[in-house]
Protein backbone atom coordinates (compact mmCIF):
# COMPACT_ATOMS: atom_id res chain seq x y z
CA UNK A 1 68.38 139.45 145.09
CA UNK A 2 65.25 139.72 147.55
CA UNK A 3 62.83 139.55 144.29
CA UNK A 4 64.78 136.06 143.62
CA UNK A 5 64.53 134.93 147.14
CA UNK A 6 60.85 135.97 147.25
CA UNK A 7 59.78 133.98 144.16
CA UNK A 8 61.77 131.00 145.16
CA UNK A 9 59.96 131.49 148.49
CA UNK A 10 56.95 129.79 146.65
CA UNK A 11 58.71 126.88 145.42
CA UNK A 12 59.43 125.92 149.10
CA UNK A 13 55.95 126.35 150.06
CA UNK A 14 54.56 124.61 147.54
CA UNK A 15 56.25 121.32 148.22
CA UNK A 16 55.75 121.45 152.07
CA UNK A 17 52.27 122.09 151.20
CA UNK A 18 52.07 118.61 150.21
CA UNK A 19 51.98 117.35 153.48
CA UNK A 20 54.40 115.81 156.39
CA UNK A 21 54.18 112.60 155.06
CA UNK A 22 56.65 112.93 152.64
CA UNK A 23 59.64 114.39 155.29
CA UNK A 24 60.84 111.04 156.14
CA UNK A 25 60.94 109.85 152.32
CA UNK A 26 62.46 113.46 151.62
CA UNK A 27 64.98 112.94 154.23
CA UNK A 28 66.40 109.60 153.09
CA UNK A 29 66.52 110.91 149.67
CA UNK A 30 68.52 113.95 150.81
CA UNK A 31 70.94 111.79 152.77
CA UNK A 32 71.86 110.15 149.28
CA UNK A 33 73.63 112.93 148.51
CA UNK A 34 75.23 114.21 152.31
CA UNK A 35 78.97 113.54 152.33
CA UNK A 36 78.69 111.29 154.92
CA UNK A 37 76.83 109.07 152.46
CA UNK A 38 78.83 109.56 149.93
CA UNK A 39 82.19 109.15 152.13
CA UNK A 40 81.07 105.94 152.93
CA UNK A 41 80.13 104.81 149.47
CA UNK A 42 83.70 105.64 147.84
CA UNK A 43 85.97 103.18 150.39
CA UNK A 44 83.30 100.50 149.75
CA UNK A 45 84.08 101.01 146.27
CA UNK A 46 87.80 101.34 146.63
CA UNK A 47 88.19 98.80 149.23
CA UNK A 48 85.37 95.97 147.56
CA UNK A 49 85.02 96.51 143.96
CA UNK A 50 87.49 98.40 141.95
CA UNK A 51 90.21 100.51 143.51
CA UNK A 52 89.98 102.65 140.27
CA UNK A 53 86.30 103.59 140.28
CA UNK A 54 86.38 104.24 143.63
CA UNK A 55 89.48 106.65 143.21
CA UNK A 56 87.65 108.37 140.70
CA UNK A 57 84.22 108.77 143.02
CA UNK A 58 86.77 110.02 145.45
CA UNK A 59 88.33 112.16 143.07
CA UNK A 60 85.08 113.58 142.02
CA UNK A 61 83.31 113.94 145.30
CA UNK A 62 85.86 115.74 147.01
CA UNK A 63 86.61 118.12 144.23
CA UNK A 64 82.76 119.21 144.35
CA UNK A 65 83.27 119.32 147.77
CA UNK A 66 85.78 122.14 147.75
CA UNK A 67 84.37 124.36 145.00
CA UNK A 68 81.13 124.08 146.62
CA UNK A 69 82.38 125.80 149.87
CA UNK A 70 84.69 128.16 147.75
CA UNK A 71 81.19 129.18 146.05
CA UNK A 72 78.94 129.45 149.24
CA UNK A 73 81.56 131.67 150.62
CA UNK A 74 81.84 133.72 147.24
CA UNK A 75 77.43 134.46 146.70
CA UNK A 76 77.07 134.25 150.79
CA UNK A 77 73.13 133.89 150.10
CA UNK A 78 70.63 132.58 152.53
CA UNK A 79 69.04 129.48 153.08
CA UNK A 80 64.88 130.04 152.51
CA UNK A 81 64.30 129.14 156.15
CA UNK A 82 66.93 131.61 157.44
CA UNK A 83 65.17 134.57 154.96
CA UNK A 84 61.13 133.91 155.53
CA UNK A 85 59.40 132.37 158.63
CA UNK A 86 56.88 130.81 156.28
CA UNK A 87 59.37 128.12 155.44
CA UNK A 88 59.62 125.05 157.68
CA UNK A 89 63.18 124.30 158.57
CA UNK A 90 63.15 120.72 158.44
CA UNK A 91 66.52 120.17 158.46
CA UNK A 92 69.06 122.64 159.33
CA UNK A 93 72.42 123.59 157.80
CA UNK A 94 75.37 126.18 159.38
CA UNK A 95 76.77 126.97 155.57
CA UNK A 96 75.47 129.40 152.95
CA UNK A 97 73.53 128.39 150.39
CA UNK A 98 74.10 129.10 147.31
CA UNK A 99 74.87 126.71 145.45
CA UNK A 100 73.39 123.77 146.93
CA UNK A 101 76.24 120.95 147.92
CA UNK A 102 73.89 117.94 147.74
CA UNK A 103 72.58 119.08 144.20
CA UNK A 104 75.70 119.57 143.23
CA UNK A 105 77.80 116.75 144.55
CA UNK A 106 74.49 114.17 143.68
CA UNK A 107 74.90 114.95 140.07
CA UNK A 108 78.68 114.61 140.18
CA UNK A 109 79.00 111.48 141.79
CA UNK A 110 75.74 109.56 141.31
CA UNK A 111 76.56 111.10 137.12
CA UNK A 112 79.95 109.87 137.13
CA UNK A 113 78.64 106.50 138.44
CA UNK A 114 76.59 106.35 135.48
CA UNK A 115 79.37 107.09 133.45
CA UNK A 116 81.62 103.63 134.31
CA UNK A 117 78.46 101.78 134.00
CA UNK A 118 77.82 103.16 130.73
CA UNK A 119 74.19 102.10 130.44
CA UNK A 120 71.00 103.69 129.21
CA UNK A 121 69.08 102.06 132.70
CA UNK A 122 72.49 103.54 134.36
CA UNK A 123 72.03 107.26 133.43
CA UNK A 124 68.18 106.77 133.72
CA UNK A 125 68.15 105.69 137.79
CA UNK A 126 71.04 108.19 138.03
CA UNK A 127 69.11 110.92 136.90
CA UNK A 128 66.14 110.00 138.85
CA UNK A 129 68.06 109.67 142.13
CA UNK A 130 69.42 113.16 141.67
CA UNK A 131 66.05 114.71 140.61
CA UNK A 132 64.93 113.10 144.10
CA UNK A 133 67.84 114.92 146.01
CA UNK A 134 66.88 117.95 144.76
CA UNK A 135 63.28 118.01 146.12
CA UNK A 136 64.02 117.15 148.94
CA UNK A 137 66.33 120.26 149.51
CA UNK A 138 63.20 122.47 148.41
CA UNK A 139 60.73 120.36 150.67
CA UNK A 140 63.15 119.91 153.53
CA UNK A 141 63.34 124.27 153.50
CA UNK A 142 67.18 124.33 153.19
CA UNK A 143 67.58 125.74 149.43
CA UNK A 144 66.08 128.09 147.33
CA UNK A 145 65.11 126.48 143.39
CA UNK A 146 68.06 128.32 141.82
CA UNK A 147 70.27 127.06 144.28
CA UNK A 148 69.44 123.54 143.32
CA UNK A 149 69.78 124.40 139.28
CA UNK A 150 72.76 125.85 139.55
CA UNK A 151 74.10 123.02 142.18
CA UNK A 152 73.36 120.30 139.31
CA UNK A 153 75.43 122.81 136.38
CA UNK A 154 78.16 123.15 138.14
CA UNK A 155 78.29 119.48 139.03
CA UNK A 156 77.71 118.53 135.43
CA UNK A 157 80.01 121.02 134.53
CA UNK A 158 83.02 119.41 136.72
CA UNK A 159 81.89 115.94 135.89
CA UNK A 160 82.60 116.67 131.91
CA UNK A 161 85.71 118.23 133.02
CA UNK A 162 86.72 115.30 135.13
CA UNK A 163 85.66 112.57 132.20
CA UNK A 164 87.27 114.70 129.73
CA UNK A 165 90.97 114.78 131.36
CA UNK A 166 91.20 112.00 133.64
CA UNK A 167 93.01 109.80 131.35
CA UNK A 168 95.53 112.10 130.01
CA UNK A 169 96.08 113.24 133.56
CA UNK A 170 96.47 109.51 135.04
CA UNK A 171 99.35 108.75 132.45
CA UNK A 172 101.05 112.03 133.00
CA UNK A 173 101.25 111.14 137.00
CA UNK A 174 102.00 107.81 135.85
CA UNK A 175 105.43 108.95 134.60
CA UNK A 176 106.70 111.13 137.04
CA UNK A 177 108.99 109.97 140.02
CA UNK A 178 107.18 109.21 143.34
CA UNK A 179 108.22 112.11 144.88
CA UNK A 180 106.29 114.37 142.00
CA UNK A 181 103.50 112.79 142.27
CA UNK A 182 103.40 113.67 146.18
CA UNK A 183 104.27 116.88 144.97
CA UNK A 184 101.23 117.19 142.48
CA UNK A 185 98.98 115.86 145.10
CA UNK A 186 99.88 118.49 147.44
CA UNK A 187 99.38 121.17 145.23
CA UNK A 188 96.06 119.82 143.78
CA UNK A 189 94.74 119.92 147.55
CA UNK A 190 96.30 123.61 148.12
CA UNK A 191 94.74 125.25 144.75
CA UNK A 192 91.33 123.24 146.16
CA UNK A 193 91.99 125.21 149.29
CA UNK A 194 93.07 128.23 147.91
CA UNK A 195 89.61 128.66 145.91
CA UNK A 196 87.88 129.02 149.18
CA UNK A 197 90.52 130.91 151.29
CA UNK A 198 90.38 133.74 148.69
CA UNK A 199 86.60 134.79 149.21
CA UNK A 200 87.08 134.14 152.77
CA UNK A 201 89.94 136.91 153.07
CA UNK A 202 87.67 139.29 150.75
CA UNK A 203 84.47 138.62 153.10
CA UNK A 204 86.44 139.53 156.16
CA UNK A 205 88.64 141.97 154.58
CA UNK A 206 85.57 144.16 153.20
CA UNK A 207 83.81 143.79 156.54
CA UNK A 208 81.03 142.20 155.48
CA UNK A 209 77.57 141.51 157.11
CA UNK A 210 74.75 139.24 156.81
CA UNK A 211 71.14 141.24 156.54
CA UNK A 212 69.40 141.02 160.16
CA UNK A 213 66.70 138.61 159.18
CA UNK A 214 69.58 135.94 158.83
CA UNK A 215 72.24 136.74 161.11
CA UNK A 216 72.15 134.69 163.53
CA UNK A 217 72.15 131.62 161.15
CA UNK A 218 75.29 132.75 159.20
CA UNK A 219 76.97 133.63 162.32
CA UNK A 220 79.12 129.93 161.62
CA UNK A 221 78.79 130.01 158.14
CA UNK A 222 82.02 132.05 157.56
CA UNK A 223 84.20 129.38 157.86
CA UNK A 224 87.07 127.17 156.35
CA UNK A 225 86.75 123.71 158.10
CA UNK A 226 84.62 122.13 154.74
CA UNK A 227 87.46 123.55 152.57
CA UNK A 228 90.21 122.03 154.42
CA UNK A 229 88.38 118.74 155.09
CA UNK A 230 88.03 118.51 151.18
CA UNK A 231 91.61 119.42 150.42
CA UNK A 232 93.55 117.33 153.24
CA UNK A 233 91.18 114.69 152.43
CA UNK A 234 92.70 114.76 148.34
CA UNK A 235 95.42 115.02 149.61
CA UNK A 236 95.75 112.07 151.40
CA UNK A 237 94.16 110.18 148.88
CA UNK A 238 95.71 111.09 145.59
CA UNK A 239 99.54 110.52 147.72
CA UNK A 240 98.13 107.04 149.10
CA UNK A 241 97.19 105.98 145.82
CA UNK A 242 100.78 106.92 144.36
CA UNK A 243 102.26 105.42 147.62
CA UNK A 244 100.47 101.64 147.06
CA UNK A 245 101.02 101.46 143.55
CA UNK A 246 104.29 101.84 143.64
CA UNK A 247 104.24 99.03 145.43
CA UNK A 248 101.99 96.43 143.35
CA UNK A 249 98.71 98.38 144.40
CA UNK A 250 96.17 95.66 145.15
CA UNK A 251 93.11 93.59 144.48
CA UNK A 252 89.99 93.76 145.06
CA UNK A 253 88.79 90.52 144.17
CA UNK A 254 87.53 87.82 146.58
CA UNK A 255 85.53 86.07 148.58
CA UNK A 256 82.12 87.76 149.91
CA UNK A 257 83.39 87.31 153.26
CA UNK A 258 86.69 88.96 152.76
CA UNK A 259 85.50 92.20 151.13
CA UNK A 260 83.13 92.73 154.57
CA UNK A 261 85.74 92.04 156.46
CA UNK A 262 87.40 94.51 154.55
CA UNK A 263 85.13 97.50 154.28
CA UNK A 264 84.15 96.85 158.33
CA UNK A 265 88.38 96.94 159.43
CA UNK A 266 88.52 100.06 157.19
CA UNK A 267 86.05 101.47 158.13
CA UNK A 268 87.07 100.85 161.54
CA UNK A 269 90.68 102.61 160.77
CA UNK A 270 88.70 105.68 159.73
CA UNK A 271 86.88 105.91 163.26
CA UNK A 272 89.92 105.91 165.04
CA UNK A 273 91.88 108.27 163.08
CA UNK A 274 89.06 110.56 162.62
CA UNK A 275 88.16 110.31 166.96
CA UNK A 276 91.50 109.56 168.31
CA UNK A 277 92.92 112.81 166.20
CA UNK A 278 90.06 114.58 166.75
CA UNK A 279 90.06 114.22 170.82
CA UNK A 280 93.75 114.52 170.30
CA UNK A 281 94.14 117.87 168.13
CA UNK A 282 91.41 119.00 169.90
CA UNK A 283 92.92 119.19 173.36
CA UNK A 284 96.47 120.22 171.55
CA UNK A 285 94.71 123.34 169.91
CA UNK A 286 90.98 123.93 171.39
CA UNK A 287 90.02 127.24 169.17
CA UNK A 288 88.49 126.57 166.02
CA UNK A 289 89.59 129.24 164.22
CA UNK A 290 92.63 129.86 164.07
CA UNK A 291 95.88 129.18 161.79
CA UNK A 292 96.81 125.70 164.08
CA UNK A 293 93.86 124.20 164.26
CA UNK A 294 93.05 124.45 160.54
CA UNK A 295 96.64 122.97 160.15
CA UNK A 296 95.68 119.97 162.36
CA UNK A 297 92.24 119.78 160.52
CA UNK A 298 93.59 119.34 157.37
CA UNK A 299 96.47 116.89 158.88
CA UNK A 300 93.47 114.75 160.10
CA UNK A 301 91.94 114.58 157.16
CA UNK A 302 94.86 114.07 155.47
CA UNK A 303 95.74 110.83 157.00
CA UNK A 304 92.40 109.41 157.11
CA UNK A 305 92.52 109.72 152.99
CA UNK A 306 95.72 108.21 153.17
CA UNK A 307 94.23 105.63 155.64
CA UNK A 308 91.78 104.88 152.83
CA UNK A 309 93.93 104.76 149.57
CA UNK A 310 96.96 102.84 150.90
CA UNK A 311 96.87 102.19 154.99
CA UNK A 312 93.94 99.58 154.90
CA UNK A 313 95.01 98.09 151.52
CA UNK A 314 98.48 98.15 152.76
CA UNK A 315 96.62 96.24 155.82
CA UNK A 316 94.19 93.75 153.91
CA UNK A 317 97.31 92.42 151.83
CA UNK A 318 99.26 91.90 155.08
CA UNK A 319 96.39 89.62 156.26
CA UNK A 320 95.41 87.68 153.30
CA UNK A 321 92.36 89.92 152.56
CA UNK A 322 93.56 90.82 149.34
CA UNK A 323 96.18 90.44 147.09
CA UNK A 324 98.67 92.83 144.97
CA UNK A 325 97.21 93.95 141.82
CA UNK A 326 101.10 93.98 140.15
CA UNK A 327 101.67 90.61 138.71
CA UNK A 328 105.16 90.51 139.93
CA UNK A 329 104.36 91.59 143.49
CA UNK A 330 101.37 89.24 143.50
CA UNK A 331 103.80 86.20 142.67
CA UNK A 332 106.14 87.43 144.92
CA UNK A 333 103.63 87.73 147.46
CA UNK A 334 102.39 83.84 147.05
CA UNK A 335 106.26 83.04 147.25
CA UNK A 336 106.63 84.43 150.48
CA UNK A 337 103.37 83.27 152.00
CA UNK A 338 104.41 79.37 150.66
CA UNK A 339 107.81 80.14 152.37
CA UNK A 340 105.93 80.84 155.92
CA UNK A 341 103.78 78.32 155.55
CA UNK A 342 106.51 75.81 154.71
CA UNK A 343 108.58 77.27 157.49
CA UNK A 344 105.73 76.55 160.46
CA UNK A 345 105.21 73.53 159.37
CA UNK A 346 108.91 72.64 159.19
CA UNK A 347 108.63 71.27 155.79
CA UNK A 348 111.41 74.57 155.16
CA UNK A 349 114.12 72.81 157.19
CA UNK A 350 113.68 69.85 154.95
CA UNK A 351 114.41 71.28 152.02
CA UNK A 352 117.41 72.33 152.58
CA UNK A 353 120.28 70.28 153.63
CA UNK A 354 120.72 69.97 157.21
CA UNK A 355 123.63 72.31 158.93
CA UNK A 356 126.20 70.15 159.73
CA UNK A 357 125.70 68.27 156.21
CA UNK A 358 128.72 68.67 153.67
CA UNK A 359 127.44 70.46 150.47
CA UNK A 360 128.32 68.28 147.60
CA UNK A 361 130.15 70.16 144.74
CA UNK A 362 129.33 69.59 141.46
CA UNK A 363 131.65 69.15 138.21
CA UNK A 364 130.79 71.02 135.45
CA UNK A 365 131.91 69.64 131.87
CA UNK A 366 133.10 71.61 129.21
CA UNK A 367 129.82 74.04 127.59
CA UNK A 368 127.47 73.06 130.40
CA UNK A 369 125.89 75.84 132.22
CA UNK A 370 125.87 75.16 135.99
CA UNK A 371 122.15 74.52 137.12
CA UNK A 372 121.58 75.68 140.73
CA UNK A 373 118.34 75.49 141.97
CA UNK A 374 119.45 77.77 144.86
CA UNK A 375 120.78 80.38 142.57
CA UNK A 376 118.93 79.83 139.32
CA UNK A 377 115.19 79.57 141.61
């Protein structure tokens, strides 16, 4: 592998060669395809646009997400910065890396994007961006070339497979009882899990080490918290989803104003589940690794999916953000916010007869159907 590393050595060189003026463009262009970008993009999505496209950049995204640390941990190959001194580390990263995670993820998500637009100018800027987040990993000193190429295969390769069964897949969940589809959501999020935990075990089991030139980088790559933040965080998400639409799901249509408000109160739901549990799990079990405090890492991520896919929808609907997508819970929902309104203005007391009233009975005659209002509604 050194005469690899050594030849992709050059690559690196050559685009810092170009000059320092282009880390801060390089930069911005490599956040477009960090998870935190990209975690922040899907709940705008789901939250202001369409709940289904962003369940599907969720989908996508986090699925990346897993095999990408399952993969790291199975080639356990350097970053170009940790192998030569000649590289500039302009950005630093505690994983492996092979393959890259924002090649990878870029093409998945920013290609899958592409895909619901289903434009030739949609493909075209997609295809440019993730060009752009490529670069930048070879001028920022963080990835070798091949770990970039094969970063964008295997993300095209789990996009296709994604586009390919997502429909037959929907309309199987779609018929099972509520209670399978938490099942299936659960075991979705351990086989994600499981991908990674089984080259961690061999690592450890076969005693292996890092080469000396790189040690002290890798010392925190060997690690499950990326796995289990990907898995609890499907998780979460994929049992949310089946949670809300079993009960009329909801819509994102509406006013400008409303779908801030929304994505800044959801967002705002995700800080405090992802600090509060943090501060919290973090004083309950302090070591990192360990077997509880993955357990409470993947709770935490858990519920802050589930925060996203049904606890702020759940939320917006409550205050008139949003409505139901379900036609019959949306009517039912305008029923019961006419009834509150009616009842604080007291125009609900007047239409019904007053307590003390007598009701009137009414005679039926032979074939005529009795007409209540009260029952009949």
């Amino acid at each position: 592998m050194e005469t690899v590393w050594n030849m992709g050595i050059s690559w690196n060189l050559f685009f810092q060669n170009l000059g320092t003026g282009l880390r801060t463009p390089m930069e911005a262009f490599s956040f477009l395809g960090t998870e935190q970008f990209l975690l922040l993009l899907m709940p705008a999505l789901y939250w202001c646009v369409e709940a289904g496209i962003g369940l599907r950049v969720g989908v996508i995204l986090l699925l990346n997400a897993g095999v990408n640390d399952g993969l790291k941990l199975a080639f356990h190959g350097p970053r170009p910065y940790w192998y030569s001194p000649e590289v500039m580390a302009y950005a630093r990263e505690t994983s492996f890396g092979l393959p890259s995670g924002h090649a990878q993820m870029a093409f998945a998500v920013w290609g899958m994007l592409a895909a619901i637009v289903n434009r030739g100018w949609g493909w075209a800027i997609a295809l440019l961006v993730v060009l752009l987040i490529g670069i930048s990993r070879l001028y920022l000193g963080v990835h070798f070339l091949h770990d970039v190429v094969v970063g964008w295969l295997i993300g095209a390769g789990l996009l296709w497979l994604v586009l390919r069964t997502w429909q037959p897949v929907a309309t199987r969940l779609k018929s099972l009882s509520g209670g399978q589809q938490f099942l299936a959501s659960f075991l979705a999020s351990l086989g994600l899990f499981l991908f990674s935990l089984i080259p961690f075990l061999w690592l450890n089991v076969t005693g292996w080490q890092p080469l000396p030139a790189w040690v002290e980088h890798a010392r925190d790559a060997m690690s499950l918290n990326a796995s289990l933040t990907a898995a609890g965080t499907l998780f979460g998400l994929l049992a949310g989803m089946a949670w809300l639409n079993r009960r009329g799901g909801f819509d994102t249509s509406g006013a400008l104003w409303q779908r801030i408000l929304r994505y800044l109160l959801g967002l705002a739901g995700i800080l405090v589940l992802y600090l509060g549990l943090k501060v919290v799990f973090g004083w309950i079990a302090p070591h990192m690794e360990a077997a509880l405090p993955y357990l409470l890492r993947y709770v935490r991520y858990a519920l802050v999916g589930a925060w996203v896919s049904a606890g702020a929808p759940w939320m917006f609907v409550n205050l008139n953000l949003a409505k139901p997508a379900s036609p019959f819970r949306r009517d039912l929902h305008d029923l019961q916010s006419l009834a509150r309104l009616k009842f604080r203005s007291g125009n609900f007391h007047r239409a019904r007869s007053s307590p003390g009233s007598p009701r009137r009975r009414r005679t039926l005659q032979p074939g005529r159907r009795r007409t209540d209002p009260d029952r009949d509604g």
